[in-house]
PDB file of N, CA and C in Angstrom:
ATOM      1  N   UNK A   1      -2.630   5.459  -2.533  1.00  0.00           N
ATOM      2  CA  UNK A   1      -3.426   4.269  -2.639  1.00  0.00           C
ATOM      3  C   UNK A   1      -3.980   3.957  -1.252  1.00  0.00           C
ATOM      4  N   UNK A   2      -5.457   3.458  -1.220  1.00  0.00           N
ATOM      5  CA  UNK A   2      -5.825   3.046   0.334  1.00  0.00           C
ATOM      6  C   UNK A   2      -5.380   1.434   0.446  1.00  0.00           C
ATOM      7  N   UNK A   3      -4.841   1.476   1.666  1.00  0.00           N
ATOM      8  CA  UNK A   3      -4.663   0.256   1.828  1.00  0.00           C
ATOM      9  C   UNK A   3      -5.555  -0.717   2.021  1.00  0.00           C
ATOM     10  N   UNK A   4      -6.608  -0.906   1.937  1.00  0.00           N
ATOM     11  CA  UNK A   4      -7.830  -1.773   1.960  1.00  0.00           C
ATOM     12  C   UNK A   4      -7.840  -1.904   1.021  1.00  0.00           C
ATOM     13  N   UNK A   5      -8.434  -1.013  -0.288  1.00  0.00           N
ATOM     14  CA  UNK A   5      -8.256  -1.585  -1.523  1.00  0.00           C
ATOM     15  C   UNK A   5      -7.071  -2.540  -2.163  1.00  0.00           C
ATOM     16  N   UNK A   6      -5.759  -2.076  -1.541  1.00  0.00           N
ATOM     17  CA  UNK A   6      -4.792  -2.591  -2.227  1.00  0.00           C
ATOM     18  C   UNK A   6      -4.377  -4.399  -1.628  1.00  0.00           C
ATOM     19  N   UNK A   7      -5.554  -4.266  -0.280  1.00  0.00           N
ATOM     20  CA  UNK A   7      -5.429  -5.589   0.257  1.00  0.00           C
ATOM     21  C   UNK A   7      -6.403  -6.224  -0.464  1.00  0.00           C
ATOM     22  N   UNK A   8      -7.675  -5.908  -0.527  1.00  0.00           N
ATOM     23  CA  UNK A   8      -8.438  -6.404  -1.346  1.00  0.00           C
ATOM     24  C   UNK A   8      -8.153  -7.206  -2.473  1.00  0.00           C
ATOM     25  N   UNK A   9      -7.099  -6.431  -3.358  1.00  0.00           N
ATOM     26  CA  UNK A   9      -6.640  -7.090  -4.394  1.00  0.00           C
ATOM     27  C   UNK A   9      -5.456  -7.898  -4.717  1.00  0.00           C
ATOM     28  N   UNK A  10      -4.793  -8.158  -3.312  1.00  0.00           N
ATOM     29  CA  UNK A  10      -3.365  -8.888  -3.171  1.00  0.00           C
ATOM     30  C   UNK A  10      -3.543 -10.252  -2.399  1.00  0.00           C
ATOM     31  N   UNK A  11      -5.176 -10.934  -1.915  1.00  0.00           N
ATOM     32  CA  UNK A  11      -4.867 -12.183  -1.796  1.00  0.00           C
ATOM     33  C   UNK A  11      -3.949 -12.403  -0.470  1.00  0.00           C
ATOM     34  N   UNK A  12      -3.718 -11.600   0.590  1.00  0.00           N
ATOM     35  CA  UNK A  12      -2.638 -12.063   1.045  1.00  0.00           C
ATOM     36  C   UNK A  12      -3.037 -13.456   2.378  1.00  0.00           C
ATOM     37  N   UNK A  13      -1.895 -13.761   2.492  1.00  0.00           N
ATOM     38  CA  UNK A  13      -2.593 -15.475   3.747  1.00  0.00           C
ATOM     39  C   UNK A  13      -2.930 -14.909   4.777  1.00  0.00           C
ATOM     40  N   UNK A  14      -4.198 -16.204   5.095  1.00  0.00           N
ATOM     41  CA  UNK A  14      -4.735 -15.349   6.451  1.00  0.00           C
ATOM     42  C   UNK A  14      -3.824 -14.948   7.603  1.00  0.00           C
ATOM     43  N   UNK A  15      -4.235 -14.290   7.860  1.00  0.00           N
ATOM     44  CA  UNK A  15      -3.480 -13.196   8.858  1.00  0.00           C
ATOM     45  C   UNK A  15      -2.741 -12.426   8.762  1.00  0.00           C
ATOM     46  N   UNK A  16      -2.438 -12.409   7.283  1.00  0.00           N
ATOM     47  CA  UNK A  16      -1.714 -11.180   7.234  1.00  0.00           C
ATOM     48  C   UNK A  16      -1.883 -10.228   6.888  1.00  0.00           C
ATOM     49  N   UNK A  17      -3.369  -9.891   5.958  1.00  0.00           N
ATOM     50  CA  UNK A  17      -3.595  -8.783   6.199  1.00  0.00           C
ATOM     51  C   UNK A  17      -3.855  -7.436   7.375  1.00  0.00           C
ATOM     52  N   UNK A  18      -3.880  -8.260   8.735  1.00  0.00           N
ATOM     53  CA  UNK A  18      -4.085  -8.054  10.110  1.00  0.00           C
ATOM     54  C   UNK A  18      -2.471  -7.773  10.348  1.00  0.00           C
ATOM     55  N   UNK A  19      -1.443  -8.337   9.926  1.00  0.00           N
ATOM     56  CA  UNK A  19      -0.386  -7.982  10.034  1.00  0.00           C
ATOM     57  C   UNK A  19       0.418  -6.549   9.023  1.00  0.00           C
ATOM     58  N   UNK A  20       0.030  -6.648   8.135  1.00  0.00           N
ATOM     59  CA  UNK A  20       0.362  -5.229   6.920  1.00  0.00           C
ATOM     60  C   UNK A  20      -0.122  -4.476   7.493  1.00  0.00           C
ATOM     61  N   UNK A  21      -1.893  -3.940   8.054  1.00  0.00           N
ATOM     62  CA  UNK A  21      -2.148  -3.180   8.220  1.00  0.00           C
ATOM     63  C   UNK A  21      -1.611  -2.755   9.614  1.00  0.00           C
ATOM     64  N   UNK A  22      -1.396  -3.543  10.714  1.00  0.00           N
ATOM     65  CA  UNK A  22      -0.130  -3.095  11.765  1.00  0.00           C
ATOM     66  C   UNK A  22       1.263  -2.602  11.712  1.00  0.00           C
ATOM     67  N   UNK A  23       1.846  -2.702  10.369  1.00  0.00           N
ATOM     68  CA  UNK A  23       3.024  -2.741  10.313  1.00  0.00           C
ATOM     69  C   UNK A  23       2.907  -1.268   9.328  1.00  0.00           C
ATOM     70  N   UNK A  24       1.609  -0.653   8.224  1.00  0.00           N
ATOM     71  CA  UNK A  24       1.581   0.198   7.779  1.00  0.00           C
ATOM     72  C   UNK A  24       1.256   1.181   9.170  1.00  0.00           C
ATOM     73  N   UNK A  25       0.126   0.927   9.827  1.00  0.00           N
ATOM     74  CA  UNK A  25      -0.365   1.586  10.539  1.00  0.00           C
ATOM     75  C   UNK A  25       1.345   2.569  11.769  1.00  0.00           C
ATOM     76  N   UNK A  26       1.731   1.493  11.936  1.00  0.00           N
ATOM     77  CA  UNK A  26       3.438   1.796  12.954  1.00  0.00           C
ATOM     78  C   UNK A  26       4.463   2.608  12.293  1.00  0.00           C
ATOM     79  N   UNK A  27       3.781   2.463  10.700  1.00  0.00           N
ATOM     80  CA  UNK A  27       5.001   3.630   9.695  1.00  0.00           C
ATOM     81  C   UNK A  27       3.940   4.583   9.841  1.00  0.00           C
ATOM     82  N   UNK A  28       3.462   4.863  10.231  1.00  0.00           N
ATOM     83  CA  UNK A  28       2.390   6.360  10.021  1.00  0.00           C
ATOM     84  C   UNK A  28       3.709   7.230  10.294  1.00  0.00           C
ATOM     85  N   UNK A  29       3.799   8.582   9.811  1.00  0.00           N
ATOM     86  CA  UNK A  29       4.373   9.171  10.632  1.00  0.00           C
ATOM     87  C   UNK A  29       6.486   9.114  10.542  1.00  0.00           C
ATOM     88  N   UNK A  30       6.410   7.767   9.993  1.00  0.00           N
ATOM     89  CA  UNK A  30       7.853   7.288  10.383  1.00  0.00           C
ATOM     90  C   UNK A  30       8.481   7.449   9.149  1.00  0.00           C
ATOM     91  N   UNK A  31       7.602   6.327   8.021  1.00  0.00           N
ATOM     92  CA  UNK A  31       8.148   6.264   6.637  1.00  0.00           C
ATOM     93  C   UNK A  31       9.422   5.535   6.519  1.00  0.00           C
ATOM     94  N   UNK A  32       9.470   4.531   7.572  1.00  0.00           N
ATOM     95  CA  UNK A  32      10.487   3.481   7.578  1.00  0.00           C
ATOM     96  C   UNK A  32      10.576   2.618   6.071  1.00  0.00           C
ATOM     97  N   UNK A  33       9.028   2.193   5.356  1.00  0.00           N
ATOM     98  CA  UNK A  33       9.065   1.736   4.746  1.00  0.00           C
ATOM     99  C   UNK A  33       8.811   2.427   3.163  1.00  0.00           C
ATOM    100  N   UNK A  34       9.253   3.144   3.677  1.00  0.00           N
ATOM    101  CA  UNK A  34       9.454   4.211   2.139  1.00  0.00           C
ATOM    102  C   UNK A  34       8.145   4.854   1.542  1.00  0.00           C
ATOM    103  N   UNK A  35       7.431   4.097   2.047  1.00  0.00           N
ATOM    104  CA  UNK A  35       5.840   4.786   0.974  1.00  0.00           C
ATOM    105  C   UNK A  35       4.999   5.706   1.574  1.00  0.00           C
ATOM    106  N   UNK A  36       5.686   6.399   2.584  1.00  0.00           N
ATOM    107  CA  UNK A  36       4.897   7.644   2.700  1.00  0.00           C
ATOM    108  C   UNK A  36       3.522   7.468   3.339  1.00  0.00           C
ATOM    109  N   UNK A  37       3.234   5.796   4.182  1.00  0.00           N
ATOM    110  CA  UNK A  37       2.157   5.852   5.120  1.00  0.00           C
ATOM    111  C   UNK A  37       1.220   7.287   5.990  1.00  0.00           C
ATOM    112  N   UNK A  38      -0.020   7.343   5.743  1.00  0.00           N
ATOM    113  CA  UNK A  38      -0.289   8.343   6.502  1.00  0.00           C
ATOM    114  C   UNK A  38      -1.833   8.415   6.617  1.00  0.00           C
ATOM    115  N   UNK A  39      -2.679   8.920   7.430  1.00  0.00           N
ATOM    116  CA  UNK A  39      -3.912   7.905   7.759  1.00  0.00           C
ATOM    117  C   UNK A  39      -4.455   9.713   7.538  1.00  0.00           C
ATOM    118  N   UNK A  40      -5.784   9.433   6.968  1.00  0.00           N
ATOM    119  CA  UNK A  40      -6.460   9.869   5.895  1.00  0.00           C
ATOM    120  C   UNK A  40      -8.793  10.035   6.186  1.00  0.00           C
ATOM    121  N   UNK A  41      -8.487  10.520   7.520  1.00  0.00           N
ATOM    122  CA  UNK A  41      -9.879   9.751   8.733  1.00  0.00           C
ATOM    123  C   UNK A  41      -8.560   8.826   9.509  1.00  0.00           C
ATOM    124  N   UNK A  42      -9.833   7.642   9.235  1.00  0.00           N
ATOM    125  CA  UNK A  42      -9.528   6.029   9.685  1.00  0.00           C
ATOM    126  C   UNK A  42      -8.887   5.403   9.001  1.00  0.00           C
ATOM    127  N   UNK A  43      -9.095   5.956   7.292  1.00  0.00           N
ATOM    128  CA  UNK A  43      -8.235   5.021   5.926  1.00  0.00           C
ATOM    129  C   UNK A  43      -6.564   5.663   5.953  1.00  0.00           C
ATOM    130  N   UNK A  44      -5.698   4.169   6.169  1.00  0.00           N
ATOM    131  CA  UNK A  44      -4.396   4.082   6.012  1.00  0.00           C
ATOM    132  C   UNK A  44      -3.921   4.214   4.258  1.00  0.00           C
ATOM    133  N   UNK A  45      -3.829   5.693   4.013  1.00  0.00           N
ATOM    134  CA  UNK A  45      -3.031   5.460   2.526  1.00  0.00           C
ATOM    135  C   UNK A  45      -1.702   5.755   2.403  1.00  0.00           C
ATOM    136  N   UNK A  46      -1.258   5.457   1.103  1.00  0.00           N
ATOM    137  CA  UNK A  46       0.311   5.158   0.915  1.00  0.00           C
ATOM    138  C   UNK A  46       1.104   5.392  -0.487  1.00  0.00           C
ATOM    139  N   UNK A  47       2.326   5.499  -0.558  1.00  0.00           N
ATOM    140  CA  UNK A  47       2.331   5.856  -2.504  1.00  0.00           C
ATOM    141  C   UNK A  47       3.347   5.093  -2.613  1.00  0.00           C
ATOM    142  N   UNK A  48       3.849   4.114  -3.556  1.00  0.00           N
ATOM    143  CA  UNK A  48       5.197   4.023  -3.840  1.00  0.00           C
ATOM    144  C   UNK A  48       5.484   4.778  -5.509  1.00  0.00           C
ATOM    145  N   UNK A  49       6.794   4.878  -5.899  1.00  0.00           N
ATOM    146  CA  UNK A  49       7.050   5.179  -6.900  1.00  0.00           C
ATOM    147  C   UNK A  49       6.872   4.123  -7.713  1.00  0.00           C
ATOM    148  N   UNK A  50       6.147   4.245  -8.965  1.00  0.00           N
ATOM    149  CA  UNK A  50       6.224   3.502 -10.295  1.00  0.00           C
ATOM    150  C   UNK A  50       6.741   4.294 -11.509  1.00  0.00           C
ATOM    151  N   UNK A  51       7.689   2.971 -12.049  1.00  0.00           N
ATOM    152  CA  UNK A  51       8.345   3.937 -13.364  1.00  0.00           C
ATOM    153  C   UNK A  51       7.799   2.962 -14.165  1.00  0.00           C
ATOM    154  N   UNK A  52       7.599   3.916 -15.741  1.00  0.00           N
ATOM    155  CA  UNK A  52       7.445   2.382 -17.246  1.00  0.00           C
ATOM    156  C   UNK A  52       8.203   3.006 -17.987  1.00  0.00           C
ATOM    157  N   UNK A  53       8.777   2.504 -18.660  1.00  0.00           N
ATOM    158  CA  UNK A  53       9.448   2.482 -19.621  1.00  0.00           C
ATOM    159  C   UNK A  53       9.421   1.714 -21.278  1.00  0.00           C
ATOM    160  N   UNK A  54       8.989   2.550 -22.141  1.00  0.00           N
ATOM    161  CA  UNK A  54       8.840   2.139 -23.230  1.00  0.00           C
ATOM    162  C   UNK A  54      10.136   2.042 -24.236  1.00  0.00           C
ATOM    163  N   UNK A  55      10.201   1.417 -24.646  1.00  0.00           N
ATOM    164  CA  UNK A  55      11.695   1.796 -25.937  1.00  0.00           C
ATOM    165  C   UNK A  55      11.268   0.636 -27.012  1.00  0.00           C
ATOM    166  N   UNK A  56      12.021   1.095 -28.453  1.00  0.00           N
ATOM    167  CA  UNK A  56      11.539   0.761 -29.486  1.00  0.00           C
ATOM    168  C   UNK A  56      13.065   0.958 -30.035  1.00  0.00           C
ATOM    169  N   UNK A  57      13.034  -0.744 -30.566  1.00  0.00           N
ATOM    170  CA  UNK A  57      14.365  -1.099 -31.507  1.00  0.00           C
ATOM    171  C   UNK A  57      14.297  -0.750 -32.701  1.00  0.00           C
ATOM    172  N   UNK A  58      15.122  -0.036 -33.103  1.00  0.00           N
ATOM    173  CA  UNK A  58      15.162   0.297 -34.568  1.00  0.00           C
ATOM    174  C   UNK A  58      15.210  -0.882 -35.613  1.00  0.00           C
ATOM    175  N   UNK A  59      14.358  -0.463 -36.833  1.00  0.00           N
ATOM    176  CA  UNK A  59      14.701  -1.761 -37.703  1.00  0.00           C
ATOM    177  C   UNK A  59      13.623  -2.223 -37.811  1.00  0.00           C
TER     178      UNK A  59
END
């Protein structure tokens, strides 16, 4: 996922998008924060794991 887009769509308070993208930008490389930060050009992208799970009650 690029992180611009994903700021784009999260609303976050001012200044903090100026702060995520410092704090992704410092995991480049590190992966402190689990998602596999890694810059892509200039664009900071990232993955986390998503699971779904469907199940169906009998009856």
């Amino acid at each position: 996922m690029e992180l611009e887009a994903a700021l784009q769509a999260s609303f976050p308070e001012p200044g903090g998008a100026d702060r995520l993208r410092a704090l992704y930008r410092a995991d480049v490389g590190v992966d402190a924060l689990g998602v596999g930060a890694r810059l892509d050009g200039d664009e900071i992208r990232f993955a986390y794991p998503c699971v779904i799970l469907v199940g169906r009650k009998p009856g």
